[in-house]
Protein backbone atom coordinates (compact mmCIF):
# COMPACT_ATOMS: atom_id res chain seq x y z
CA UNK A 1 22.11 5.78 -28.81
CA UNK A 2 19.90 8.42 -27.64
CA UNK A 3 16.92 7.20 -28.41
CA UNK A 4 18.06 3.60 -26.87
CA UNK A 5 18.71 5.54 -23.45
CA UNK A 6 15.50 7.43 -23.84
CA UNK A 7 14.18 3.96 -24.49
CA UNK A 8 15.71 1.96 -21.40
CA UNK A 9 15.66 5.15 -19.39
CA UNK A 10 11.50 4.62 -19.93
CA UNK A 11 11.67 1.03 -19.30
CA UNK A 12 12.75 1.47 -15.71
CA UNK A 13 9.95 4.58 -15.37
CA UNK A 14 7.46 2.06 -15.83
CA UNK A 15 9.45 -1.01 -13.55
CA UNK A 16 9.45 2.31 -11.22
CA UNK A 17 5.65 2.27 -11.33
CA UNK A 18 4.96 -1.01 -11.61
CA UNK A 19 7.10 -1.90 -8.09
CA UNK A 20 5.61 1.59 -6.25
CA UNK A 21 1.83 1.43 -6.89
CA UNK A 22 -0.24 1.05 -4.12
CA UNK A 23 -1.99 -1.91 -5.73
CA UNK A 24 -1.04 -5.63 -6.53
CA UNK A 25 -0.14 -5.67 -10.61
CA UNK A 26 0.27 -8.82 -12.20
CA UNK A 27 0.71 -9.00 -16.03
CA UNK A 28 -0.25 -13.17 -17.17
CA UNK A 29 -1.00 -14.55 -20.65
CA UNK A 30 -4.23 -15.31 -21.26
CA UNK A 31 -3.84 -19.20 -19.50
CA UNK A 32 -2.82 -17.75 -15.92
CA UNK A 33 0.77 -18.16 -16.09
CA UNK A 34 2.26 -15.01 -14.31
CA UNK A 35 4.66 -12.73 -16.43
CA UNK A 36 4.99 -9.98 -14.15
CA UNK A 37 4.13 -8.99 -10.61
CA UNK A 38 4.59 -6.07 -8.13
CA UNK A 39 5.84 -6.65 -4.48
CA UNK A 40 2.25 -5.93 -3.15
CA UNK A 41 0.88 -8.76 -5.21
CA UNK A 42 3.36 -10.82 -4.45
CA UNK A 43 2.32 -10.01 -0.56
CA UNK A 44 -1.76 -10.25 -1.43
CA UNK A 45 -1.38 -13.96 -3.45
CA UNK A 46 1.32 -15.36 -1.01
CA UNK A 47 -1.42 -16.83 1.76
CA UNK A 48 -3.00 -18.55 -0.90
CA UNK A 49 0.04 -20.34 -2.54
CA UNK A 50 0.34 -24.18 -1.15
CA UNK A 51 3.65 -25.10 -2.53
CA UNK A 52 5.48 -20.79 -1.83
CA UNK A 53 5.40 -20.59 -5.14
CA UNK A 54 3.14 -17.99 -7.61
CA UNK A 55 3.27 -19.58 -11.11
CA UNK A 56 -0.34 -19.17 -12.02
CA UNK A 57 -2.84 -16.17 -11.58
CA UNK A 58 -6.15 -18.34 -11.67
CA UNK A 59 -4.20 -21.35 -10.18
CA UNK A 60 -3.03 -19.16 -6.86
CA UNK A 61 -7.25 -17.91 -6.93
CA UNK A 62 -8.42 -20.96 -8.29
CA UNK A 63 -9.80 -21.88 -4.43
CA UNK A 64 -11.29 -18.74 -3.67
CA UNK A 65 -12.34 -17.27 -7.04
CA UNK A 66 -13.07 -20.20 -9.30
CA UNK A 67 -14.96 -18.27 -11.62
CA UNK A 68 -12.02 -16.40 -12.55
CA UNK A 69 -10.88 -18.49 -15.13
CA UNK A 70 -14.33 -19.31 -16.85
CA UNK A 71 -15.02 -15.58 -16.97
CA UNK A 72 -11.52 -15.02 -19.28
CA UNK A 73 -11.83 -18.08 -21.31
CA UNK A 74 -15.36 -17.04 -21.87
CA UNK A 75 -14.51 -13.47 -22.61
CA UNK A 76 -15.92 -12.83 -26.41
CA UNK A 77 -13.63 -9.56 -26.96
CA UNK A 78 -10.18 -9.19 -28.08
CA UNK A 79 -9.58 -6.20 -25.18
CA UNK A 80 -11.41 -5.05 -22.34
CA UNK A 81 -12.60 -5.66 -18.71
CA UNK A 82 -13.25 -8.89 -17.93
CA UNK A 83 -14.38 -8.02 -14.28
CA UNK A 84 -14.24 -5.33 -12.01
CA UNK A 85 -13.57 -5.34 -8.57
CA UNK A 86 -14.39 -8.90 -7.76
CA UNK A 87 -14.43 -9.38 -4.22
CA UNK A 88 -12.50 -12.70 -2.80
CA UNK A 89 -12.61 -13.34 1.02
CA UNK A 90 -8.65 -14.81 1.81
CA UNK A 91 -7.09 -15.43 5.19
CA UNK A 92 -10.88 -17.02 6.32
CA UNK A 93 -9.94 -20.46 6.95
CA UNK A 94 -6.21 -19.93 6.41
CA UNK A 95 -5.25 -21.43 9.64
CA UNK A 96 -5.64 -18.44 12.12
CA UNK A 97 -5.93 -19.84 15.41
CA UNK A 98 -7.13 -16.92 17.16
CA UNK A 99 -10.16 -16.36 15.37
CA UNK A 100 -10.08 -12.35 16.02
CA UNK A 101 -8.58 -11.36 12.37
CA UNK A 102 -11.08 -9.68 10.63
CA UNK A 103 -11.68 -11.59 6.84
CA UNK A 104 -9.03 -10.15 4.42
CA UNK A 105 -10.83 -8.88 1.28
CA UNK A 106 -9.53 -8.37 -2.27
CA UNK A 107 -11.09 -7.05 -5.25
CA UNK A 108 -9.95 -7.93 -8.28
CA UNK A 109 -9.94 -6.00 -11.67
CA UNK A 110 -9.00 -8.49 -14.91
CA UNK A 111 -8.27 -6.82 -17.83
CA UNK A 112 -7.61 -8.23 -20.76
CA UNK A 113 -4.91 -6.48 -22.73
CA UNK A 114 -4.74 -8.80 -26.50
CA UNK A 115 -5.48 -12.07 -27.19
CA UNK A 116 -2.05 -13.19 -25.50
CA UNK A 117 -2.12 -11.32 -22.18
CA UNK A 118 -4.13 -9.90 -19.55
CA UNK A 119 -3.21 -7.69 -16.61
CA UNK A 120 -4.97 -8.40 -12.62
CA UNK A 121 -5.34 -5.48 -10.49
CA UNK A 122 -5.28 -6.57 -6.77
CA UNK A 123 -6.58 -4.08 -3.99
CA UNK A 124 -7.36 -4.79 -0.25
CA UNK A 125 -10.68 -3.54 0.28
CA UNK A 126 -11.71 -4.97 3.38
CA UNK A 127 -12.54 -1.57 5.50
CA UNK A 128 -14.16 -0.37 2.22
CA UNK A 129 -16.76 -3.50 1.99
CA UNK A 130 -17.44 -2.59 5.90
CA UNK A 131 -18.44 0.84 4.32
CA UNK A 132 -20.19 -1.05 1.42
CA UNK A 133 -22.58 -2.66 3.20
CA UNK A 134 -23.68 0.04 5.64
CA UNK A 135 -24.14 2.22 2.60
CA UNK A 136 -26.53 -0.81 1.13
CA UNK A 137 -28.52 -0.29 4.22
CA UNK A 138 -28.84 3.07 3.42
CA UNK A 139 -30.08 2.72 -0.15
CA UNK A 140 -32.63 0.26 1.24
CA UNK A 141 -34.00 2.69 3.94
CA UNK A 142 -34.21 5.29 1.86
CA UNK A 143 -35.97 3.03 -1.04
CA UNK A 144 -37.99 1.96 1.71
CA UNK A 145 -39.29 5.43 2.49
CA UNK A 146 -39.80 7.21 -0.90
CA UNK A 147 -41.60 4.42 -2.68
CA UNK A 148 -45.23 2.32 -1.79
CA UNK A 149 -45.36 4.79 0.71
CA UNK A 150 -49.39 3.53 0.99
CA UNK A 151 -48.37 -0.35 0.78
CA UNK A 152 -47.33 -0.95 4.29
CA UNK A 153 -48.48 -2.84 7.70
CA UNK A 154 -47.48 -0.79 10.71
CA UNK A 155 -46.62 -2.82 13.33
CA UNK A 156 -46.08 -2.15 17.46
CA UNK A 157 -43.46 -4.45 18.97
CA UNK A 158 -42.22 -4.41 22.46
CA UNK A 159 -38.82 -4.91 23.67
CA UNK A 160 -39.40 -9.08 23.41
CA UNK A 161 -40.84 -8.45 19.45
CA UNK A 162 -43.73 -9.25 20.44
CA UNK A 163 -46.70 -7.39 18.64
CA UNK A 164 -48.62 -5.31 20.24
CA UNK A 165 -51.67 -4.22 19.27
CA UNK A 166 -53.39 -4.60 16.07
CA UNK A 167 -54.75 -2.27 13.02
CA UNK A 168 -55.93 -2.49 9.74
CA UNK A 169 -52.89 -2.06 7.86
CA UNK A 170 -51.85 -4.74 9.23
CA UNK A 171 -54.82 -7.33 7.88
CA UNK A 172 -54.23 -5.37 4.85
CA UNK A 173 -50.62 -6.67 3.89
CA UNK A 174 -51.01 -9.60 5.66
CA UNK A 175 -54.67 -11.02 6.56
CA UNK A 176 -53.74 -11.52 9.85
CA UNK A 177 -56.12 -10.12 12.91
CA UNK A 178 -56.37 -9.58 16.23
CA UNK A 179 -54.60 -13.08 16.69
CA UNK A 180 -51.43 -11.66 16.01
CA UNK A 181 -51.15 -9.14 18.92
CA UNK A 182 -49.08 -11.03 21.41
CA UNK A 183 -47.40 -13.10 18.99
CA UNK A 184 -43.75 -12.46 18.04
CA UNK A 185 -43.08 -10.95 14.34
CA UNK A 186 -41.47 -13.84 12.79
CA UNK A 187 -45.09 -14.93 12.32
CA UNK A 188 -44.44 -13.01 9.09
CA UNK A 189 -41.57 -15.33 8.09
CA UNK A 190 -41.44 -18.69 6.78
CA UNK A 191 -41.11 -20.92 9.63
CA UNK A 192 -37.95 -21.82 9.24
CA UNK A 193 -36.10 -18.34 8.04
CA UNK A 194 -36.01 -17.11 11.62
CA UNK A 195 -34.39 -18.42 15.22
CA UNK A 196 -35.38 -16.47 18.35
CA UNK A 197 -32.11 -15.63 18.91
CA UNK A 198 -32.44 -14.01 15.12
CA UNK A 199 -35.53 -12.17 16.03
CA UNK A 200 -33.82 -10.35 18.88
CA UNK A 201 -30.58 -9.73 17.09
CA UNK A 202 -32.87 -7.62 14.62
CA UNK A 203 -34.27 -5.34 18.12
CA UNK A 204 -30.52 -4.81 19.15
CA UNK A 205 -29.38 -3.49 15.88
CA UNK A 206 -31.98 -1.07 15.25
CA UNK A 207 -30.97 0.05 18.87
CA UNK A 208 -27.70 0.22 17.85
CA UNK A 209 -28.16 1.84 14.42
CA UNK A 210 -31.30 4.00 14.58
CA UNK A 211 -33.16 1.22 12.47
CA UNK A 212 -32.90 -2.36 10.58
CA UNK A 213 -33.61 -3.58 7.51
CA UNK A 214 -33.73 -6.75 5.80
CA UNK A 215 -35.64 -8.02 2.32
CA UNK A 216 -36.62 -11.60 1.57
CA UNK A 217 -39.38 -14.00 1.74
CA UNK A 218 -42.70 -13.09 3.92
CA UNK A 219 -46.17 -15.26 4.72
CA UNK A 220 -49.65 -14.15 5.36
CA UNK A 221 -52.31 -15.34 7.20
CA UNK A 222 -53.62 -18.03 4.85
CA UNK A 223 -49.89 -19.53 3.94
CA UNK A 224 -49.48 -17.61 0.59
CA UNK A 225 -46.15 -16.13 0.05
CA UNK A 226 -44.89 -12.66 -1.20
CA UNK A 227 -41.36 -10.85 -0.73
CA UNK A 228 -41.53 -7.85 1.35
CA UNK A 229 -38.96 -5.51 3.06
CA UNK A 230 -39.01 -5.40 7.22
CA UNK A 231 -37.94 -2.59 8.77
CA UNK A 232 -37.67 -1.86 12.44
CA UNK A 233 -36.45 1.23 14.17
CA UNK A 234 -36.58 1.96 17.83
CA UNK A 235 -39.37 4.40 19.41
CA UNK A 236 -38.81 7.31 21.53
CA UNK A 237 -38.90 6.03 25.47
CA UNK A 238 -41.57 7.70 27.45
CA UNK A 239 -42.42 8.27 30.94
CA UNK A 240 -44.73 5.84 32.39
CA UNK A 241 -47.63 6.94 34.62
CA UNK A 242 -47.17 8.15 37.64
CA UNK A 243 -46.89 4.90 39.87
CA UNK A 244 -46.20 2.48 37.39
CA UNK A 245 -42.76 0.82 35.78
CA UNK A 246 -41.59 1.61 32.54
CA UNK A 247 -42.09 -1.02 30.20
CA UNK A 248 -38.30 -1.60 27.96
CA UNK A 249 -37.99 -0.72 25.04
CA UNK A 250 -40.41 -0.20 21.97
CA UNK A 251 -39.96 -0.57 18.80
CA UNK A 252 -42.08 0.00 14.92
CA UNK A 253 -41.85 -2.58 12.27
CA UNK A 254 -42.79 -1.62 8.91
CA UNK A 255 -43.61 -4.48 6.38
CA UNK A 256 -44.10 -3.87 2.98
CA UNK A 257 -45.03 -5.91 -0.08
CA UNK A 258 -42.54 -5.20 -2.62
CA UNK A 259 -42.99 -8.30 -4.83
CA UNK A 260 -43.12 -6.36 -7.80
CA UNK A 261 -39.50 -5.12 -7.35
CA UNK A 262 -38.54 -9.22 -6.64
CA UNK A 263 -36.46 -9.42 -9.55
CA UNK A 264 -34.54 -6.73 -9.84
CA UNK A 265 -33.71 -7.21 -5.73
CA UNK A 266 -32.48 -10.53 -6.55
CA UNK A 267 -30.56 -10.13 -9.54
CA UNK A 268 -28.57 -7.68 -7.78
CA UNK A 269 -28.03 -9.91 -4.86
CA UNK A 270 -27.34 -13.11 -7.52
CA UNK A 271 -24.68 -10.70 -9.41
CA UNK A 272 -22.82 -9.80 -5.91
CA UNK A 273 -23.31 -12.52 -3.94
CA UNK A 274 -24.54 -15.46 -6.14
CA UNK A 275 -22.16 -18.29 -7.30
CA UNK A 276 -22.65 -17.96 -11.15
CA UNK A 277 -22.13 -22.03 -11.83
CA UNK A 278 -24.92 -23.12 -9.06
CA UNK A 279 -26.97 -20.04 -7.99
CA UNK A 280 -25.79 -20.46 -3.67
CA UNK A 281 -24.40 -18.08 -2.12
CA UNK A 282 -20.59 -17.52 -3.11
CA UNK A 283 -17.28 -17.13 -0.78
CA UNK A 284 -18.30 -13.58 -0.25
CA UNK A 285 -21.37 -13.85 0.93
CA UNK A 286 -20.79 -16.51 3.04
CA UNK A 287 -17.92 -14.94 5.20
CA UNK A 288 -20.29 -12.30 5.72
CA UNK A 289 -22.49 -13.69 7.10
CA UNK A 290 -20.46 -15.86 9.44
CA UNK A 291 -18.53 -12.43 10.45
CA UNK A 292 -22.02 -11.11 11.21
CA UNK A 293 -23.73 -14.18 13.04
CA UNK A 294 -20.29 -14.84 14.98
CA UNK A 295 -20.56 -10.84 16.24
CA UNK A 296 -24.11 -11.08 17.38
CA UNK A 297 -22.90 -14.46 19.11
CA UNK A 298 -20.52 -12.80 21.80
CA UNK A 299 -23.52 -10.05 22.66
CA UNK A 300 -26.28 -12.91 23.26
CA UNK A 301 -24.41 -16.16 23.71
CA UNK A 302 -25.37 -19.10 21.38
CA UNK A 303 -23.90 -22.30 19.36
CA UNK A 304 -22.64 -21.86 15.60
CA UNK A 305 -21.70 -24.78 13.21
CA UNK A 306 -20.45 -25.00 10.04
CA UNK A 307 -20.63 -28.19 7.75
CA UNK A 308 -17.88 -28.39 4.70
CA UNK A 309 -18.91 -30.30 2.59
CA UNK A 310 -17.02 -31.73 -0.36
CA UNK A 311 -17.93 -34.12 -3.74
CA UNK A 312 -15.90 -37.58 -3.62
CA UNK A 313 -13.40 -38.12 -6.32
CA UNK A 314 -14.90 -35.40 -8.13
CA UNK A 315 -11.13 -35.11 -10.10
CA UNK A 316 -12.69 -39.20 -11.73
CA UNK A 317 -16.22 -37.42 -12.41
CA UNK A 318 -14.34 -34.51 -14.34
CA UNK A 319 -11.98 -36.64 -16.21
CA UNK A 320 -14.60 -39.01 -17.41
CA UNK A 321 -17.09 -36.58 -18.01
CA UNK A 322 -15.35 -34.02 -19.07
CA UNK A 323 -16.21 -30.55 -16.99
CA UNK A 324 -19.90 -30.14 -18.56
CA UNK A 325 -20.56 -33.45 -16.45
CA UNK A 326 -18.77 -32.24 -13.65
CA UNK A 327 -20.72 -29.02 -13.82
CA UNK A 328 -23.90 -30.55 -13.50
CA UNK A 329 -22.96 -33.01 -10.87
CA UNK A 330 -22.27 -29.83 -9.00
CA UNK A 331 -25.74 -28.38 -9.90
CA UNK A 332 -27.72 -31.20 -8.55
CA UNK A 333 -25.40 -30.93 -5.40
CA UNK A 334 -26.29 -27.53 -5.27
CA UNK A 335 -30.15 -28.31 -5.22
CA UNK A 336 -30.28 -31.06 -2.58
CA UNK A 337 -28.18 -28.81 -0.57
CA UNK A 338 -30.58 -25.79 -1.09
CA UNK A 339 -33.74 -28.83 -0.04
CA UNK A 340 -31.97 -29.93 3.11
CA UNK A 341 -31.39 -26.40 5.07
CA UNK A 342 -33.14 -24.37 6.21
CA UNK A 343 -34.29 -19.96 5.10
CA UNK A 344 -32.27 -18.94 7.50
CA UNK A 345 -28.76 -21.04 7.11
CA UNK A 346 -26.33 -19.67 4.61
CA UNK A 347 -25.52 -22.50 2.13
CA UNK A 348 -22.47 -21.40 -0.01
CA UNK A 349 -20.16 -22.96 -2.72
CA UNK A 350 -17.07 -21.50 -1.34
CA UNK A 351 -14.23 -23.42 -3.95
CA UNK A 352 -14.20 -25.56 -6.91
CA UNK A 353 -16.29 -29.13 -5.71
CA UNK A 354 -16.30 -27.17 -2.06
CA UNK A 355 -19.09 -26.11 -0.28
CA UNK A 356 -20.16 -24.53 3.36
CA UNK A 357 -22.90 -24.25 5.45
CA UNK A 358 -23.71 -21.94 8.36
CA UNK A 359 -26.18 -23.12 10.57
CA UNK A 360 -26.98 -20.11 12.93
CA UNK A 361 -28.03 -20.89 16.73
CA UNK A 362 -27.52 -24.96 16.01
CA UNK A 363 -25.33 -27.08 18.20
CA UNK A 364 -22.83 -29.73 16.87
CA UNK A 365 -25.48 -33.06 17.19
CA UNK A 366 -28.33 -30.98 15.47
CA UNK A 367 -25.32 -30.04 12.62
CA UNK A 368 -24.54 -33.50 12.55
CA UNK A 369 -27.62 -34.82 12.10
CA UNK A 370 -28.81 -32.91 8.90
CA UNK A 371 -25.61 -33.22 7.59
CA UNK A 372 -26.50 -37.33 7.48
CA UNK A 373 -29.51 -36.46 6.46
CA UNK A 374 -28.02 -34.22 3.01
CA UNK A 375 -24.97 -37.39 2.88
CA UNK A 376 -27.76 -40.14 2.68
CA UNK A 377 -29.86 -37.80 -0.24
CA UNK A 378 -26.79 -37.66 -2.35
CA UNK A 379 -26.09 -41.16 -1.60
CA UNK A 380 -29.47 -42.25 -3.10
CA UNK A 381 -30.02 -40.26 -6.03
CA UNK A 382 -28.44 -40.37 -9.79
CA UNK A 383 -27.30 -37.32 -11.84
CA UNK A 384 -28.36 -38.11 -15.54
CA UNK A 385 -26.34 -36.52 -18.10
CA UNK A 386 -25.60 -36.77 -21.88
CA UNK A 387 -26.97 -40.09 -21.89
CA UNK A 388 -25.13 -41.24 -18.65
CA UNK A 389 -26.19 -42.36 -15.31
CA UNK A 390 -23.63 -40.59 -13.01
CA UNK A 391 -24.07 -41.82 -9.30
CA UNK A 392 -21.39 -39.94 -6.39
CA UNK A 393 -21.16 -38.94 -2.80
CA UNK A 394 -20.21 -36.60 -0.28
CA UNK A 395 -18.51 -36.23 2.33
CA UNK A 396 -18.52 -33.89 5.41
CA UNK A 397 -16.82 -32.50 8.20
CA UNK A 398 -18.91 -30.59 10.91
CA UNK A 399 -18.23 -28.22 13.54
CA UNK A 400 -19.82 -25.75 16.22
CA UNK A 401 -18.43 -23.00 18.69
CA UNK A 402 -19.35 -21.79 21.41
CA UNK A 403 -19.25 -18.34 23.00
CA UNK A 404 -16.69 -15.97 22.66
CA UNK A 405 -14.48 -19.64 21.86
CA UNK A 406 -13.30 -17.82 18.09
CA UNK A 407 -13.83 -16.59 14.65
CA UNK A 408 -15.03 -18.34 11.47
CA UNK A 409 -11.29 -18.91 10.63
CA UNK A 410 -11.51 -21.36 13.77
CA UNK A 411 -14.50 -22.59 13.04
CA UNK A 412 -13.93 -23.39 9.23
CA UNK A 413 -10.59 -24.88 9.85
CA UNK A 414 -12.14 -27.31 12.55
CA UNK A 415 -14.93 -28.29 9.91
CA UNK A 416 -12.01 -28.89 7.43
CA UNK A 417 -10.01 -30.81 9.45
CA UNK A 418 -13.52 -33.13 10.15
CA UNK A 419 -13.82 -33.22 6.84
CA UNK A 420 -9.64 -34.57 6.03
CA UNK A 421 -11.10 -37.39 8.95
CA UNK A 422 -13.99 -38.17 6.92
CA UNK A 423 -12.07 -39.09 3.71
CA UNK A 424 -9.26 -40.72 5.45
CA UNK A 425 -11.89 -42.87 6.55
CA UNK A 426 -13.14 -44.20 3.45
CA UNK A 427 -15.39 -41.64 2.11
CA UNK A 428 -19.04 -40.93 1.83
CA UNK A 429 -19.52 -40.39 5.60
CA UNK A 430 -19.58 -37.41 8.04
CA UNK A 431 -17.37 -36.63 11.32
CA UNK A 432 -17.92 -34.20 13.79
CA UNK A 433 -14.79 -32.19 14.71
CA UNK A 434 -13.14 -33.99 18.44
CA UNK A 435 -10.58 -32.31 20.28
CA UNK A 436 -8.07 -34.47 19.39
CA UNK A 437 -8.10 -33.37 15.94
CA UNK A 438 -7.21 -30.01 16.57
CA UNK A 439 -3.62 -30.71 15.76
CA UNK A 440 -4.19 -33.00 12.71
CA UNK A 441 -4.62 -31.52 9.33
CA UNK A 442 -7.41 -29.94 7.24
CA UNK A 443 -8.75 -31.30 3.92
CA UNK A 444 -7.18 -29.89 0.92
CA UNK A 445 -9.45 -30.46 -2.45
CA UNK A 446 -8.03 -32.39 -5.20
CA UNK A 447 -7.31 -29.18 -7.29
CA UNK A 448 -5.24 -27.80 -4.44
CA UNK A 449 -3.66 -31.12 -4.64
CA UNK A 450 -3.67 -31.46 -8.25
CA UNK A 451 -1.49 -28.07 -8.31
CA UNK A 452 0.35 -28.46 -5.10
């Protein structure tokens, strides 16, 4: 009997532990189906449970993490990690009327513990990814700093970003000349990866944070592309002369070539904010960026949309396909979507046939009217595949805010509920969100409906 009570009496140690730990624990076999939970997962999962119930691990995530469940069935190993700290964006989109919550975050540890089970560790990380990405910004100035020191274009900018006088580092990196003084510095961007209300946004938060930084395609003179990092840090004011007005604010750009270092930069930014089926931007990166653009919005007012954007009867394409068709049906969406927009929108596959686009400083016709344009593509094209012509639509819901009106929970769940109008109305078609809709419902996909 005494090793039964020593036994039992170590059985409720470990419930103990299990129901105390600051983190969510749920123990699942290798399918999803939950075994096992803690109160704090229990609290985590909940907003993401349509019917109040939490059968399945990857069924509960399935909208928010779909790759979840590919990465365990793909796991080769009979035990280990199957991820580590995967970040998932919640409550965005949840319904929050307000639009003030800041995005809950969760990472997510999977372990896999035989070939029968595997354990989730749940933690709320969302003031830690705040922390994240400032020390990112960090790494990248110092980077910037220590290495090429000799590669660079040094660039004078005044408190409009306009440039303002010229030197030969700068026809160096870039080939262009005296032309450019006067000009604003997104003449070193593709034309489309910066709006004006962009290129200011950058002045303000090098005022605000001693300098800023950001890495991605650049143009020269003559058209030809390379990828360089831009960064621009405030200069010391100084006293005019004696009779005249001081002129604002001044600021230094530094633009360096760093193509050589291109593919290491990206396959970082593919493995944390990449969707691993169709190379867009994931749920993460996405809310992000909305967080960020929908901040700068209430210092220097301007319009926001989002488009969601979802595949028609995409449950008919998987079943008849199987999911390799599906897959690639979601590929080609992926590239006409990636055609359509523009650098600077944030195009994002944000759930299973799901997708969302941010269209920064873009009113609701403008939204509307590429979203037409990106419905009409899709409309027109065929996906070939094992042999098969496979032929499908979209449809899509599309929404804007103005200033100071909310958050991107607001603004996603108007987009969503344009979107449940647009397939209510036969499909194939895209509705802009009307005030009478704000009381209707939003779409759900057909795998939330599938498992509700």
């Amino acid at each position: 009997m005494d090793d039964i009570d020593e036994l039992r009496a170590e059985h409720e140690a470990l419930i103990q532990f299990l129901y105390l730990a600051p983190v969510g624990l749920v123990q699942a076999d290798i399918d999803g189906a939950i075994v096992m939970m803690n109160p704090i997962s229990a609290q985590l999962l909940m907003p993401l449970s349509r019917d109040g119930g939490l059968d399945n691990l990857f069924t509960a995530l399935e909208g928010v993490a779909p790759e979840l469940r590919h990465l365990c069935s793909t796991y080769g190993s009979r035990a280990g990690k199957i991820c580590d700290g995967l970040h998932v964006h919640l409550n965005a989109g949840s319904g929050a009327s307000s639009g003030k919550k800041i995005p809950q975050i969760l990472a997510i540890t999977l372990l896999k513990l035989d070939a029968q089970r595997i354990m989730a560790v749940i933690d709320d990380v969302t003031l830690q990814v705040r922390r994240e990405r400032q020390l990112r910004q960090n790494d990248a100035w110092f980077n910037a700093i220590l290495t090429g020191i000799t590669d660079y274009a040094l660039v004078g900018l005044d408190a409009h970003g306009s440039i303002t006088e010229w030197n030969p580092s700068i026809g160096r990196v870039t080939g262009f000349g005296q032309e450019a003084v006067g000009q604003p510095y997104s003449i070193f961007y593709p034309l489309d990866a910066m709006t004006p209300e962009r290129l200011l946004d950058r002045l303000r938060d090098a005022e605000r944070d001693g300098w800023s930084l950001d890495e991605g395609k650049r143009v020269r003179a003559d058209g030809s592309g390379f990828w360089g990092s831009a960064l621009i840090a405030p200069l010391p004011e100084r006293e005019p002369p004696c009779g005249l007005e001081a002129d604002g604010p001044a600021y230094c750009l530094i633009l360096r070539d760093i193509t050589d270092k291109r593919e290491a930069s990206e396959r970082r930014r593919r493995e944390t904010f990449g969707d691993y089926l169709t190379g867009l931007a994931n749920r993460r990166a996405f809310f992000e960026a909305a967080e960020q653009e929908l901040t700068r919005s209430l210092t220097v007012p301007r319009p926001t949309a989002v488009i969601a954007i979802d595949a028609d009867h995409f449950k008919a394409i998987n079943d008849r396909y199987g999911h390799p068709g599906g897959d690639v049906v979601l590929q080609h969406l992926a590239a006409i979507l990636g055609e359509t927009f523009r650098e600077v929108d944030v195009v994002a596959r944000i759930g299973g046939e799901e997708f969302a686009v941010l269209l920064p400083s873009t009113n609701l016709p403008r939204a509307a009217v590429v979203a037409e344009r990106l419905r009409s593509a899709v409309a027109s094209q065929v996906v070939h595949f094992d042999g098969h012509r496979i032929q499908y639509t979209v449809s899509a819901g599309v929404a804007s805010l103005a200033e100071g009106e909310g958050g991107i929970d607001l603004l996603l769940k108007r987009a969503d509920q344009a979107l449940y109008a647009a397939k209510r109305q036969g499909r194939n078609r895209v509705e802009r969100w009307r005030t009478e809709m704000a009381s209707g419902p939003a779409h759900q996909s057909e795998g939330d409906r599938k498992h509700a």
